[in-house]
Protein backbone atom coordinates (compact mmCIF):
# COMPACT_ATOMS: atom_id res chain seq x y z
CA UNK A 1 -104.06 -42.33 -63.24
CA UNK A 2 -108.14 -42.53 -63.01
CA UNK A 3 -107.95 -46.35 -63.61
CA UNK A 4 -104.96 -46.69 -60.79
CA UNK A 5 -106.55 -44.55 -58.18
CA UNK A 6 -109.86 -46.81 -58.36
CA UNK A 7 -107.85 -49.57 -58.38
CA UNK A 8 -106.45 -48.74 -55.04
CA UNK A 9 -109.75 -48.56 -53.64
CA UNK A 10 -110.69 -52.08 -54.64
CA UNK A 11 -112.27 -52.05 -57.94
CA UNK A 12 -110.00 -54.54 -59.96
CA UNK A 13 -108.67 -53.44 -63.91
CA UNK A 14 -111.67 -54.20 -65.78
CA UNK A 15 -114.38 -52.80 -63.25
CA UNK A 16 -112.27 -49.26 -63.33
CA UNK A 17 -112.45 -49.45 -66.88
CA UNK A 18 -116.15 -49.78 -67.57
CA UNK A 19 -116.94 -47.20 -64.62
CA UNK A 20 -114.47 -44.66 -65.99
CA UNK A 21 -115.77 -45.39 -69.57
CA UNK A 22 -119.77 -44.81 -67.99
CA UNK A 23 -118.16 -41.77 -66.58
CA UNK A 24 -116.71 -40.17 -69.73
CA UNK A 25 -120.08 -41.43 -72.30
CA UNK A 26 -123.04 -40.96 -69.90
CA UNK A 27 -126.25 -43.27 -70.36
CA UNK A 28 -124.82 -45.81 -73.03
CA UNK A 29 -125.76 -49.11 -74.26
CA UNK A 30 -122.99 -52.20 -73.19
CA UNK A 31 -121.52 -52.41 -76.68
CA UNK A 32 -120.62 -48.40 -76.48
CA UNK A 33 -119.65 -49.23 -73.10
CA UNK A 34 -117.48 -52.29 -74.34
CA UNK A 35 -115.65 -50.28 -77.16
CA UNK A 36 -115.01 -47.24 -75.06
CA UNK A 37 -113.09 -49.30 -72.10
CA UNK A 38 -111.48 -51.76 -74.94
CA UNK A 39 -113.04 -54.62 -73.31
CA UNK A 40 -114.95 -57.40 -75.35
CA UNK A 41 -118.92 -56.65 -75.24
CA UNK A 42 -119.65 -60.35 -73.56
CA UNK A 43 -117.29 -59.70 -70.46
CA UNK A 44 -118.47 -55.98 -70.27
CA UNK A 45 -122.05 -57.58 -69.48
CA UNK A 46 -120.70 -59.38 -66.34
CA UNK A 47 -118.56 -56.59 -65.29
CA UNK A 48 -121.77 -53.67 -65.51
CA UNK A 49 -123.65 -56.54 -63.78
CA UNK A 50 -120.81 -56.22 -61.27
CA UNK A 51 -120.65 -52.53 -60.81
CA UNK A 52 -124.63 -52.42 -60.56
CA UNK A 53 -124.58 -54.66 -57.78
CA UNK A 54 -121.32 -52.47 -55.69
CA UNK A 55 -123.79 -48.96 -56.36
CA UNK A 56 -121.23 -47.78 -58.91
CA UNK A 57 -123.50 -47.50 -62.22
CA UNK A 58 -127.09 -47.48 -62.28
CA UNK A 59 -129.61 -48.40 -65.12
CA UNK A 60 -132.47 -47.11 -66.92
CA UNK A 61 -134.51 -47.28 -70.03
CA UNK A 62 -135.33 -44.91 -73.14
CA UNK A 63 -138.28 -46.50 -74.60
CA UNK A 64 -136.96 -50.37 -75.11
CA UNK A 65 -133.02 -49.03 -74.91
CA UNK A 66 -131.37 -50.30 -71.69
CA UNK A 67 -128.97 -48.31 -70.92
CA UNK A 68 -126.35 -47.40 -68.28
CA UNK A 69 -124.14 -44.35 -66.18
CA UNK A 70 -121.96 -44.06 -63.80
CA UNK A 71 -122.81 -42.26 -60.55
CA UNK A 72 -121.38 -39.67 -58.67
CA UNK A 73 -117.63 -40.88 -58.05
CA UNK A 74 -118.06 -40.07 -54.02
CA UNK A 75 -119.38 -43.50 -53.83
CA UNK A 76 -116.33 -44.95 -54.17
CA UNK A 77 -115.44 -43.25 -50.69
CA UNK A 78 -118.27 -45.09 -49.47
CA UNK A 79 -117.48 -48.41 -50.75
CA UNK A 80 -113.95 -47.60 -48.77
CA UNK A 81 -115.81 -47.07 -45.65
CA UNK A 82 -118.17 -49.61 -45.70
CA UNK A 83 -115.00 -52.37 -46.52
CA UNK A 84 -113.65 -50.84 -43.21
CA UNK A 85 -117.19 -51.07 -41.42
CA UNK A 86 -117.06 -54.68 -42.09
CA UNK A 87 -113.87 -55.50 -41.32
CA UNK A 88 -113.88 -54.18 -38.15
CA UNK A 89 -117.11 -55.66 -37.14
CA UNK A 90 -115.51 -58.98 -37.78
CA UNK A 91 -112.45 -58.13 -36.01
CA UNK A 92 -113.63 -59.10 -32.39
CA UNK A 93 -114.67 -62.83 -34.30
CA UNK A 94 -111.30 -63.59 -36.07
CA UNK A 95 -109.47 -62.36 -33.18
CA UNK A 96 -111.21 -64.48 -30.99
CA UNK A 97 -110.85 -67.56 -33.66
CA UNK A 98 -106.65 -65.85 -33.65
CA UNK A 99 -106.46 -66.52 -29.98
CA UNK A 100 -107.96 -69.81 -29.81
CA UNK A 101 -106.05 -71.69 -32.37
CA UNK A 102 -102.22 -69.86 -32.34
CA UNK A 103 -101.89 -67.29 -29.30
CA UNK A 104 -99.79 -69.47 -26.78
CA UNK A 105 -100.48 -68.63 -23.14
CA UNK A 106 -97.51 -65.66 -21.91
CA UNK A 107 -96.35 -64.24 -18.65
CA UNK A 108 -94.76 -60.48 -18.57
CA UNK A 109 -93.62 -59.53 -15.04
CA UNK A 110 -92.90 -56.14 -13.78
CA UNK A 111 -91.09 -55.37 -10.67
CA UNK A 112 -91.16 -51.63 -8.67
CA UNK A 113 -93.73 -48.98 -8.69
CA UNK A 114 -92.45 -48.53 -12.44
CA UNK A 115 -92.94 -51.24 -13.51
CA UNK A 116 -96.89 -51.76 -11.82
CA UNK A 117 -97.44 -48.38 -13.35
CA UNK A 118 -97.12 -50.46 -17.11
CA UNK A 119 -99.52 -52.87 -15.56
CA UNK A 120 -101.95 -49.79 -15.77
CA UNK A 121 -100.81 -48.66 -19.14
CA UNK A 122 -101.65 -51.95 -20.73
CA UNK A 123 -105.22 -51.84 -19.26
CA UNK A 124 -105.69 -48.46 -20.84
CA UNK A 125 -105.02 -50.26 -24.52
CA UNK A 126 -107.91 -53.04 -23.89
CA UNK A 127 -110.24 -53.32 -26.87
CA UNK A 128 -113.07 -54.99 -25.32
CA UNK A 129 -113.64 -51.41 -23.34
CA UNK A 130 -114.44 -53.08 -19.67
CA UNK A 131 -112.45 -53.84 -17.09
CA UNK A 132 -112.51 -56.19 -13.92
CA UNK A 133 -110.92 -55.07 -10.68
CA UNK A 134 -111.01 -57.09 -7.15
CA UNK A 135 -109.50 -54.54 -5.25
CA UNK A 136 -108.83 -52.50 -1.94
CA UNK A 137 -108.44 -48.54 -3.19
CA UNK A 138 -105.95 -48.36 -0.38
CA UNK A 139 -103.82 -51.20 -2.12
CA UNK A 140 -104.42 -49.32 -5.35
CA UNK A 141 -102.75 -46.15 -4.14
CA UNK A 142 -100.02 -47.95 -1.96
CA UNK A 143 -98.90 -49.68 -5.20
CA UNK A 144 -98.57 -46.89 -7.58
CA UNK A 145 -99.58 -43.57 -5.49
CA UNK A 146 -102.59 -41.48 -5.32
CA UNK A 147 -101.63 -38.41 -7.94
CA UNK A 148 -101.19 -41.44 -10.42
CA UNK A 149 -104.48 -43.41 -10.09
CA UNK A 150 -105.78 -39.94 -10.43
CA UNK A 151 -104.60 -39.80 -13.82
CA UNK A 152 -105.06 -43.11 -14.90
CA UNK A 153 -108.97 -42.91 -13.85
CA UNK A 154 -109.31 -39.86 -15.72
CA UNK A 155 -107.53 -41.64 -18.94
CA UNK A 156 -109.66 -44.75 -18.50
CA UNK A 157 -112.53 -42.46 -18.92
CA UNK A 158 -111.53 -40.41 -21.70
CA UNK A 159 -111.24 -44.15 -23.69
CA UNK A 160 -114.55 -44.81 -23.18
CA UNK A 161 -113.39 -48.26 -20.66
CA UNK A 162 -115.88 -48.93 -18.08
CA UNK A 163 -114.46 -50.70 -14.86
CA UNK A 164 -117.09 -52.45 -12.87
CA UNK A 165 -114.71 -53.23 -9.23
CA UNK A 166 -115.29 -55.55 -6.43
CA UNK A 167 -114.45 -53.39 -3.29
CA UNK A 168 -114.43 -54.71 0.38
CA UNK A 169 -117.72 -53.87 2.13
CA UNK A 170 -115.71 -51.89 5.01
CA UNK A 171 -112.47 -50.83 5.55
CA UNK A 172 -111.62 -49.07 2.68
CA UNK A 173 -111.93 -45.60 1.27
CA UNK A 174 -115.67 -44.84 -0.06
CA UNK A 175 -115.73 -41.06 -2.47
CA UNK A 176 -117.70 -40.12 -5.06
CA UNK A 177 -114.05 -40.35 -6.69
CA UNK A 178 -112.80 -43.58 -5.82
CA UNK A 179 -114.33 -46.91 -4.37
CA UNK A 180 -118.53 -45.35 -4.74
CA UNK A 181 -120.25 -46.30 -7.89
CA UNK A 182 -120.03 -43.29 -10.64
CA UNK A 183 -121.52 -43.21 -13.69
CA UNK A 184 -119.73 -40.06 -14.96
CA UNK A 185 -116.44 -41.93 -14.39
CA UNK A 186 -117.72 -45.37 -16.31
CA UNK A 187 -117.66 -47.10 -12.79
CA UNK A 188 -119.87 -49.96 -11.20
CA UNK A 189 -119.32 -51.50 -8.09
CA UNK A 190 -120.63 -53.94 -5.54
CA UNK A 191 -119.09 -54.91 -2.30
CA UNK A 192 -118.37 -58.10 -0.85
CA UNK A 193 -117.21 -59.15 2.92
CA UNK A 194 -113.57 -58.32 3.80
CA UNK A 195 -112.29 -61.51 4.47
CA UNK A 196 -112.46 -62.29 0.14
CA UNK A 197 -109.91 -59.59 -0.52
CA UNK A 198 -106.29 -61.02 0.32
CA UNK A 199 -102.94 -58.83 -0.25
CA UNK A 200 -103.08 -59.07 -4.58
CA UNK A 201 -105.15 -56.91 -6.47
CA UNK A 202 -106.94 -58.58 -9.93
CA UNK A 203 -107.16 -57.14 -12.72
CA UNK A 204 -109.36 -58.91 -16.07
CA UNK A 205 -109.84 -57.24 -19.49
CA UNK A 206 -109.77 -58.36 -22.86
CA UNK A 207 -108.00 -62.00 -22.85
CA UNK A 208 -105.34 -61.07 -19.76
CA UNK A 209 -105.34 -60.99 -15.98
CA UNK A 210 -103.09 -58.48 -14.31
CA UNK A 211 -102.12 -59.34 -10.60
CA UNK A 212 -100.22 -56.61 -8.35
CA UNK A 213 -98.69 -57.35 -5.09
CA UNK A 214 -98.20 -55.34 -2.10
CA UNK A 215 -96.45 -52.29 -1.76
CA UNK A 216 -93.49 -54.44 0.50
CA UNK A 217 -93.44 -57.16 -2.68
CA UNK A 218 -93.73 -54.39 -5.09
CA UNK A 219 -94.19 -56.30 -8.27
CA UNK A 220 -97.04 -57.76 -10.47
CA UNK A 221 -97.32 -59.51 -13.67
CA UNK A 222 -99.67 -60.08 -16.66
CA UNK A 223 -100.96 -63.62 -17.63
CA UNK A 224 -102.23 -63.51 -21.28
CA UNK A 225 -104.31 -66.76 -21.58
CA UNK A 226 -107.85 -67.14 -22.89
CA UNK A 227 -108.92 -70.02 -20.87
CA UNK A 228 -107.25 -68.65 -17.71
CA UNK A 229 -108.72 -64.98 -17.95
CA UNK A 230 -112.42 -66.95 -19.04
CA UNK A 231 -112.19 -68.88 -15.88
CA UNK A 232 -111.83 -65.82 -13.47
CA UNK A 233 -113.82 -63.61 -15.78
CA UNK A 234 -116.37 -66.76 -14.48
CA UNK A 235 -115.65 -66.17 -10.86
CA UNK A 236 -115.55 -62.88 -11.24
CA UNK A 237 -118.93 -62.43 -12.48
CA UNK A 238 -120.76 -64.88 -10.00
CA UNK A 239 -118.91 -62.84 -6.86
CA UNK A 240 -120.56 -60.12 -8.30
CA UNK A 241 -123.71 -61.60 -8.37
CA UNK A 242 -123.56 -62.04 -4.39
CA UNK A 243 -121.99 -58.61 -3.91
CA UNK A 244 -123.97 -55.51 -1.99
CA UNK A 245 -124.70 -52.05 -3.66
CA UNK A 246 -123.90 -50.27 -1.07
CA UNK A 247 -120.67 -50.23 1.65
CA UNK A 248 -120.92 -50.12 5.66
CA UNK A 249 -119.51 -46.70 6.24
């Protein structure tokens, strides 16, 4: 059961053995080590040099006597943990090498207030935690309502995504709530002249761009597309570079 259960947590049969036979001998030379896991003594030298190196067993000496236990088994939790750790630092770089070489550009469209309100549930998944919005607020609450960008703000929050939005320098609505820079609600903004904002709102995160219509076309769609969402991401971020801090109000 011992030997299954450390198994599981990615020891393979022989490095269980040895650790569970340090466990139930204390300090011991190899060969002791060897004949308690019913290994043979030369692979037992690899495999101790093995669990030395994961933290598992630790060495010491009494006079010339090398000899060898097993410590606490709570590091095996650790070596669990740490797998994880690594993994998921390297997720963002094999799901980038993922998208590159097999993810085939994809369209979704969505038509109604419905159906732009799934727009705004798939931003609220994004892993890469940010957000790019060219945007009116007044087209955001035409398209979906006021009560429910509300909500959705407060959600986008709560999951730690930061929006930074391009607003029109007048014309719009300016609150500490919506369309005014606010750090407490993870939002930057600069503001650009009116005549760059056109009827569509923009939407970038993660590898997609969401477009909404008006409230008369009532529809929007996703494009999921590397190269296409790169490209505006690029446009995006050099429109910001021109934009103002502050609106005309």
């Amino acid at each position: 059961m011992y030997k299954r259960a450390l198994m599981s947590s990615g020891l393979d049969e022989k490095q269980a053995g040895v650790y569970i036979a340090c466990l139930e001998l204390g300090p011991a030379k190899v060969p002791a080590i060897a004949r308690q896991a019913q290994i043979k003594r030369t692979t037992t030298y690899g495999v101790v040099d093995e669990l030395v190196s994961m933290g598992l067993i630790v060495s010491s000496y009494k006079g010339k006597t090398k000899l060898y236990r097993a410590v606490n088994p709570e590091v095996v939790l650790s070596l669990q943990e740490d797998k994880k750790r690594k993994v998921e630092e390297a997720l963002p770089g094999l799901s980038e090498l993922f998208l590159t070489r097999h993810a085939r550009p994809k369209i979704t469209f969505f038509e109604g207030r419905d159906g732009i309100k799934k727009i705004y549930g798939d931003i609220l998944e994004c892993k890469s935690k940010q957000v790019r919005q060219i945007v009116r607020v007044k087209d955001h609450i035409a398209a979906v309502g006021d009560a429910f960008i509300k909500d959705y703000i407060k959600k986008r929050v709560a999951r730690g995504i930061t929006a930074r939005d391009l607003h029109p320098v007048s014309g719009d609505i300016y609150t500490q709530e919506r369309g005014m820079e606010n750090p407490k609600l993870k939002r930057c903004v600069r503001y650009l002249p009116p005549h760059v904002f056109h009827a569509a709102m923009i939407m970038i995160y993660d590898h997609k761009v969401a477009m909404v219509s008006t409230k008369e076309e009532n529809f929007g769609f996703i494009i999921e597309s590397k190269q296409f969402s790169n490209t505006l991401s690029a446009y995006f971020d050099f429109m910001w570079g021109l934009g103002s801090r502050n609106p005309e109000t």
